[in-house]
Protein backbone atom coordinates (compact mmCIF):
# COMPACT_ATOMS: atom_id res chain seq x y z
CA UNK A 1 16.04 -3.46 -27.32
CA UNK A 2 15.08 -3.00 -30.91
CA UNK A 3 12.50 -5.60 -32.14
CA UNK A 4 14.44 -7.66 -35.42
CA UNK A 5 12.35 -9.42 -38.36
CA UNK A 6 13.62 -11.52 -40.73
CA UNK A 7 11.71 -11.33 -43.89
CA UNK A 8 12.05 -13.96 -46.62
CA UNK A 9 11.07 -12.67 -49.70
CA UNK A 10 10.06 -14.92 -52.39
CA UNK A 11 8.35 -15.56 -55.84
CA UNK A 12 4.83 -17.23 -55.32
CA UNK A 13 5.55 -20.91 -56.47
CA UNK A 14 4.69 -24.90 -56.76
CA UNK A 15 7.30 -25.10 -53.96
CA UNK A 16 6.12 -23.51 -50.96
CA UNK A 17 7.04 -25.99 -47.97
CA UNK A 18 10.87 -25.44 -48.84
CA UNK A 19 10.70 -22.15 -47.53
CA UNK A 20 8.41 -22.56 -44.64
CA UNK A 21 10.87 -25.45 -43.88
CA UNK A 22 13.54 -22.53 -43.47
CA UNK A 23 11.54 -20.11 -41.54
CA UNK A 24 10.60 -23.06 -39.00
CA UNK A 25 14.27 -24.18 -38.71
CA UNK A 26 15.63 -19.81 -38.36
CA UNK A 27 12.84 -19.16 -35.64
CA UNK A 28 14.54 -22.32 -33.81
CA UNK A 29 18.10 -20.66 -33.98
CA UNK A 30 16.51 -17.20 -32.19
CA UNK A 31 18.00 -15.60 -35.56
CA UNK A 32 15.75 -12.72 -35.16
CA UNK A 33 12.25 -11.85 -33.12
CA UNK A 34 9.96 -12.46 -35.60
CA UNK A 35 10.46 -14.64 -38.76
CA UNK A 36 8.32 -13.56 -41.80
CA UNK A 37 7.71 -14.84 -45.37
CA UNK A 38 6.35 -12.42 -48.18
CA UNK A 39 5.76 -13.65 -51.51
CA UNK A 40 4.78 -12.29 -55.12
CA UNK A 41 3.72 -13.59 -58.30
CA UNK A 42 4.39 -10.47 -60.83
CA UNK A 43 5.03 -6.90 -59.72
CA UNK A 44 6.92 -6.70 -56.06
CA UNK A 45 5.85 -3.17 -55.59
CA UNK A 46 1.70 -3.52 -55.64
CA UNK A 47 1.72 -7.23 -54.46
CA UNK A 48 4.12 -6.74 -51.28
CA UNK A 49 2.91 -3.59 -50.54
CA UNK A 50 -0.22 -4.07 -48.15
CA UNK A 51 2.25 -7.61 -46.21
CA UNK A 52 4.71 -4.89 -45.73
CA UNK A 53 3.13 -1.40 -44.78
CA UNK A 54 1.60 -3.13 -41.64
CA UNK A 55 5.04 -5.04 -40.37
CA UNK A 56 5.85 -4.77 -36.53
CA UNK A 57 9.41 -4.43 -36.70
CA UNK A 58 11.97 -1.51 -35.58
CA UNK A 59 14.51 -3.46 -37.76
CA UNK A 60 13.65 -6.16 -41.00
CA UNK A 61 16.38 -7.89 -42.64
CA UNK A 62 15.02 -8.57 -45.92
CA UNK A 63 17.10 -11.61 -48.09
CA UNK A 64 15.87 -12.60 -51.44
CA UNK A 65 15.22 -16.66 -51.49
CA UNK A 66 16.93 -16.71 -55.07
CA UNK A 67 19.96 -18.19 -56.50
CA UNK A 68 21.32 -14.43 -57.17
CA UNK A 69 20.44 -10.91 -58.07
CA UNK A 70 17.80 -10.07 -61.00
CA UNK A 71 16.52 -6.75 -62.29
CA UNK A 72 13.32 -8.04 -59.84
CA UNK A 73 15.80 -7.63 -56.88
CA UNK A 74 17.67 -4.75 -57.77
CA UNK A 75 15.00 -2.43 -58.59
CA UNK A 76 11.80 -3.68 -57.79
CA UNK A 77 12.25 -5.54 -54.24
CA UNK A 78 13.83 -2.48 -52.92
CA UNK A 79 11.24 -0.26 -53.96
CA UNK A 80 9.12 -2.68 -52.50
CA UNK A 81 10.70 -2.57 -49.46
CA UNK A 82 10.31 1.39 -49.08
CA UNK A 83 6.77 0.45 -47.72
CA UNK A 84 8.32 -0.67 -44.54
CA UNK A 85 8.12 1.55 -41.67
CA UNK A 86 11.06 0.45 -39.42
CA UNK A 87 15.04 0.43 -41.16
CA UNK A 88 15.60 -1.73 -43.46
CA UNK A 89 18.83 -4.08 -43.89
CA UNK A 90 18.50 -5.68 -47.54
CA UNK A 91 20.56 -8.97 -47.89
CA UNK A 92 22.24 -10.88 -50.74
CA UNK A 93 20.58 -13.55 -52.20
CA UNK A 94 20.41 -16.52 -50.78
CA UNK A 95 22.16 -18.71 -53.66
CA UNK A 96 25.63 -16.71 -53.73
CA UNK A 97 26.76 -18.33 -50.82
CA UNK A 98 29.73 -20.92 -49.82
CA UNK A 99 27.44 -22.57 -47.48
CA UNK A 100 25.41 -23.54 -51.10
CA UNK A 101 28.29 -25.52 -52.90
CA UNK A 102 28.17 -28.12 -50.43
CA UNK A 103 24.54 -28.26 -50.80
CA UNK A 104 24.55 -28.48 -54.40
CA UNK A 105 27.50 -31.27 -54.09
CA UNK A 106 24.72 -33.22 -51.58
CA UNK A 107 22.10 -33.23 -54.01
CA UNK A 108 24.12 -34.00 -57.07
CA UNK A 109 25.65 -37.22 -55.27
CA UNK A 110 22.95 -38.24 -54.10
CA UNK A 111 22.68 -39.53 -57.56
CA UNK A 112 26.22 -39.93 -59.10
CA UNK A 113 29.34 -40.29 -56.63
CA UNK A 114 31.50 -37.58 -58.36
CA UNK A 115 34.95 -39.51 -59.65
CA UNK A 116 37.15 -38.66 -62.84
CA UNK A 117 34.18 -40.33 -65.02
CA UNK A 118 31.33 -38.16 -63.97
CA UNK A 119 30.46 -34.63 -64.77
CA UNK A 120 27.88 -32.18 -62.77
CA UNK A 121 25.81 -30.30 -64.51
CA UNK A 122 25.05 -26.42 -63.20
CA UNK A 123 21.17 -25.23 -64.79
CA UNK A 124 21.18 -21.54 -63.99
CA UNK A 125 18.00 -19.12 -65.11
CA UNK A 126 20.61 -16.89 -66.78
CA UNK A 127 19.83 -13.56 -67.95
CA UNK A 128 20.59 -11.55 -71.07
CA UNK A 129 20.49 -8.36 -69.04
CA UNK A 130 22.40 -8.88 -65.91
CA UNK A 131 25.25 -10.57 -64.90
CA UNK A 132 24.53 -12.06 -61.72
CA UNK A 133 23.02 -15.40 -62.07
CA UNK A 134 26.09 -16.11 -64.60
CA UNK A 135 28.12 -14.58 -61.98
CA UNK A 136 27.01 -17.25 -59.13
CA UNK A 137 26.62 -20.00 -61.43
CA UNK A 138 30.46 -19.40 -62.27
CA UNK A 139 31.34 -19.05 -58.59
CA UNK A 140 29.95 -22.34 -57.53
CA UNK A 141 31.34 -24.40 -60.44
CA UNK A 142 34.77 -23.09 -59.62
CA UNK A 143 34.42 -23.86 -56.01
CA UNK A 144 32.66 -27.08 -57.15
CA UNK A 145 36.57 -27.96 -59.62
CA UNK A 146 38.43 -27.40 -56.68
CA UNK A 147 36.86 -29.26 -54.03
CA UNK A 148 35.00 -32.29 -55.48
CA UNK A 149 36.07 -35.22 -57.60
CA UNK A 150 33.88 -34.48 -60.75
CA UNK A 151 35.84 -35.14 -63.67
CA UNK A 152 34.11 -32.51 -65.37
CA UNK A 153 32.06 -29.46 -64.51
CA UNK A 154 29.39 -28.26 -67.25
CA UNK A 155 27.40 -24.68 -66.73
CA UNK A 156 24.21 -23.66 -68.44
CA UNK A 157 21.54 -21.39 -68.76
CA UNK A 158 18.02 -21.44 -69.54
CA UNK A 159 17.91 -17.71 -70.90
CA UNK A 160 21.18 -17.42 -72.07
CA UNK A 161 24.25 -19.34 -73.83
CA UNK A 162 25.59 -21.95 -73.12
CA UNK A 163 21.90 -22.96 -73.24
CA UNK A 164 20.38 -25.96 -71.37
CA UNK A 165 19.38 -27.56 -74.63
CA UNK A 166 23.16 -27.88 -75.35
CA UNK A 167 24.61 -29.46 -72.06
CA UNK A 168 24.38 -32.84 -73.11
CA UNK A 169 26.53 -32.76 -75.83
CA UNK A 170 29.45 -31.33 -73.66
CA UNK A 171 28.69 -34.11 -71.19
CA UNK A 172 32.36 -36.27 -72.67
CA UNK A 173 31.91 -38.41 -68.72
CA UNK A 174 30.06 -42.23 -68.26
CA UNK A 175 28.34 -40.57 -65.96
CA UNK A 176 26.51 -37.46 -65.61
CA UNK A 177 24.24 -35.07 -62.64
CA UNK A 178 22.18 -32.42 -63.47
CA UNK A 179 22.11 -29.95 -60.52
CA UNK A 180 19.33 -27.08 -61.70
CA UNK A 181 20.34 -24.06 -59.21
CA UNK A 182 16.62 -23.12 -57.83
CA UNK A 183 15.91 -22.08 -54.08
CA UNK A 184 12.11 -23.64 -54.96
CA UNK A 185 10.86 -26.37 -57.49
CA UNK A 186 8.86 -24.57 -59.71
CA UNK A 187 7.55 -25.00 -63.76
CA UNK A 188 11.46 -24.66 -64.50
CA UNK A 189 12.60 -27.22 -62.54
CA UNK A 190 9.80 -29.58 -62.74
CA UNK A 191 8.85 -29.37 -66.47
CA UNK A 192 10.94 -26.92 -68.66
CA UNK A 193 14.68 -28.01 -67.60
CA UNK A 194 13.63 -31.82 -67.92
CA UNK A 195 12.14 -31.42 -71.26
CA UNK A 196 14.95 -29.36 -72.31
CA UNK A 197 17.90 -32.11 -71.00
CA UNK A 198 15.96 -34.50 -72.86
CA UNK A 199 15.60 -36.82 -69.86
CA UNK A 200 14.20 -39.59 -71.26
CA UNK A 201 17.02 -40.42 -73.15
CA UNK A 202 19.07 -41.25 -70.46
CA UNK A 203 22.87 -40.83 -69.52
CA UNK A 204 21.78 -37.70 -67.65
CA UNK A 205 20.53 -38.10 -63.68
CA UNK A 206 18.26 -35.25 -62.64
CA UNK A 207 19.01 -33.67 -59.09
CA UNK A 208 16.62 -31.37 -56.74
CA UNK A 209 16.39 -28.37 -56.63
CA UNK A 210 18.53 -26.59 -53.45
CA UNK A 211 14.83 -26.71 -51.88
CA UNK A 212 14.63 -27.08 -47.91
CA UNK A 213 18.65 -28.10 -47.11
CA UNK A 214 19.73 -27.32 -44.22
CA UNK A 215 23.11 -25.44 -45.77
CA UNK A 216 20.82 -23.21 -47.35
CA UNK A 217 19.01 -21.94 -44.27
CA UNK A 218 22.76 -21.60 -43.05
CA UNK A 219 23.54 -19.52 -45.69
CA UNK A 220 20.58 -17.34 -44.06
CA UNK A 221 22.02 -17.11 -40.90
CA UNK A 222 25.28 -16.43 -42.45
CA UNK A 223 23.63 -13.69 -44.16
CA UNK A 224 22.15 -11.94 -41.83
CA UNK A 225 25.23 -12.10 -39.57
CA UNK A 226 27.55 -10.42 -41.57
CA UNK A 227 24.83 -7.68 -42.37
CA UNK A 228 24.64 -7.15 -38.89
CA UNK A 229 28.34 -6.69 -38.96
CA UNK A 230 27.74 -4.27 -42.20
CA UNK A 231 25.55 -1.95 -40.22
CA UNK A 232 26.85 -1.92 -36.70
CA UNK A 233 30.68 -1.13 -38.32
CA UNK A 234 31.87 2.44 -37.97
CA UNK A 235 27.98 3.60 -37.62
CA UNK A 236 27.26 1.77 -40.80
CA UNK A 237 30.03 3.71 -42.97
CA UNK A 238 30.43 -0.04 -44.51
CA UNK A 239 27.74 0.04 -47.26
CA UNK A 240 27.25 -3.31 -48.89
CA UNK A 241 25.97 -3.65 -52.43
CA UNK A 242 22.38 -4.35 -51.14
CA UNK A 243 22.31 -1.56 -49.04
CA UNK A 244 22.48 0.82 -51.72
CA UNK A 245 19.88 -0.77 -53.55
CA UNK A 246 17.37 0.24 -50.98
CA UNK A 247 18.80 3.76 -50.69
CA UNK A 248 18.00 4.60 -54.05
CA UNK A 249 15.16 3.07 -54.86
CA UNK A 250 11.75 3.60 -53.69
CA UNK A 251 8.01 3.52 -54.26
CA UNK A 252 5.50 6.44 -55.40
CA UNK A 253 1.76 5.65 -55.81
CA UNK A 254 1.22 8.01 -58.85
CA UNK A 255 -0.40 5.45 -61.17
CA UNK A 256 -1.59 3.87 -57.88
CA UNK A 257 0.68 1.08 -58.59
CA UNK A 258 4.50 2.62 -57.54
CA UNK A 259 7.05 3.39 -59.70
CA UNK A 260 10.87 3.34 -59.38
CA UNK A 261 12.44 7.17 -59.37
């Protein structure tokens, strides 16, 4: 039988128990034969490099532990993950998943029962040069209108518009949530959306980050199970999105560093 690894790949952080949380609660659910965190602080490619060029695995399903996909994921992770000697399955990100609504919902009333006079607000990173983290941001405040109470639902962005600094004064509720969309806590989520929401001034309750809930390590397992579906189907004629990512990209030590070709 082929020997599986599940790699969690994540940005060195304030917040690392979260994810060790997840690997401890995946290796309990036999998701795979060995269940591995990498992490990086700047360049994927260098940093990951020596973790992943030594990995005993005939098979590594590798899933981002971000809200949603990033030039960081789309080029350099999967050049990254060239390093790895076995196949390589690479999975969505961990944020663009049902499973996470319901975890967003949990943390957001957990400090304002939703009802007609309350509004969430979604903090995404946003991006000026991709459209993904708008994308998922979008998809969970439309799943959020349709199956909650919130009276209103209010996205924002911390790198693009509708910008963070701004969400208050489309708050029209009595009551208001702040739900910032981050797998870990980090300077965004502990310092920079705060400042930026203006806190202090209150109206606005500030929830955690998506963290160590349990829905997200079931969006894992979801994950991984329908890329296992991906690959097995019709000898893998099924491509997903991810799986061309790390088909065309990989690493080349010519500045002893790698590069993307």
């Amino acid at each position: 039988m082929p020997r599986d690894t599940l790699l969690l790949v994540c940005r060195e952080s304030e917040g690392r128990s979260a994810v060790e949380t997840h690997r401890e609660r995946l290796r309990r659910r036999d998701v795979a034969d060995a269940i591995g965190v990498v992490r990086y602080e700047h360049e994927p490619v260098r940093e990951l490099r020596d973790q992943l060029v030594g990995l005993d695995a005939d098979r590594v399903f590798a899933v981002p532990m971000c809200l949603a996909h990033s030039r960081e994921t789309t080029e350099a992770i999967p050049s990254a993950l060239s390093a790895v000697a076995g196949s390589v399955t690479y999975c969505e990100p961990v944020g663009h998943s049902p499973a996470v609504t319901g975890a967003i919902l949990e943390r957001a009333t957990n400090h304002v029962a939703a009802g007609a006079n309350a509004t969430i607000v979604l903090v995404g990173f946003g991006s000026g040069g991709t459209p993904y983290n708008r994308q998922a941001v979008e998809y969970h405040a439309a799943r959020i209108r349709h199956q909650s109470d919130f009276g209103e639902v209010v996205p924002c962005y911390l790198m693009q518009n509708p910008t963070v600094e701004c969400a208050r004064y489309s708050v029209s509720t009595d009551r208001a949530v702040a739900a910032p969309l981050f797998v870990e806590p980090s300077a965004a989520t502990e310092e920079e959306i705060p400042a930026k929401l203006e806190l202090e001034r209150g109206g606005i309750e500030y929830a955690d980050p998506l963290g160590d809930h349990s829905l997200v390590t079931d969006a894992i397992v979801a994950e991984v199970a329908r890329q296992r579906v991906l690959t097995g189907a019709n000898n893998g004629s099924l491509r997903s999105f991810e799986a061309t990512l790390t088909s065309q990209a990989r690493a080349v030590a010519t500045d002893g560093e790698g590069e993307l070709l």
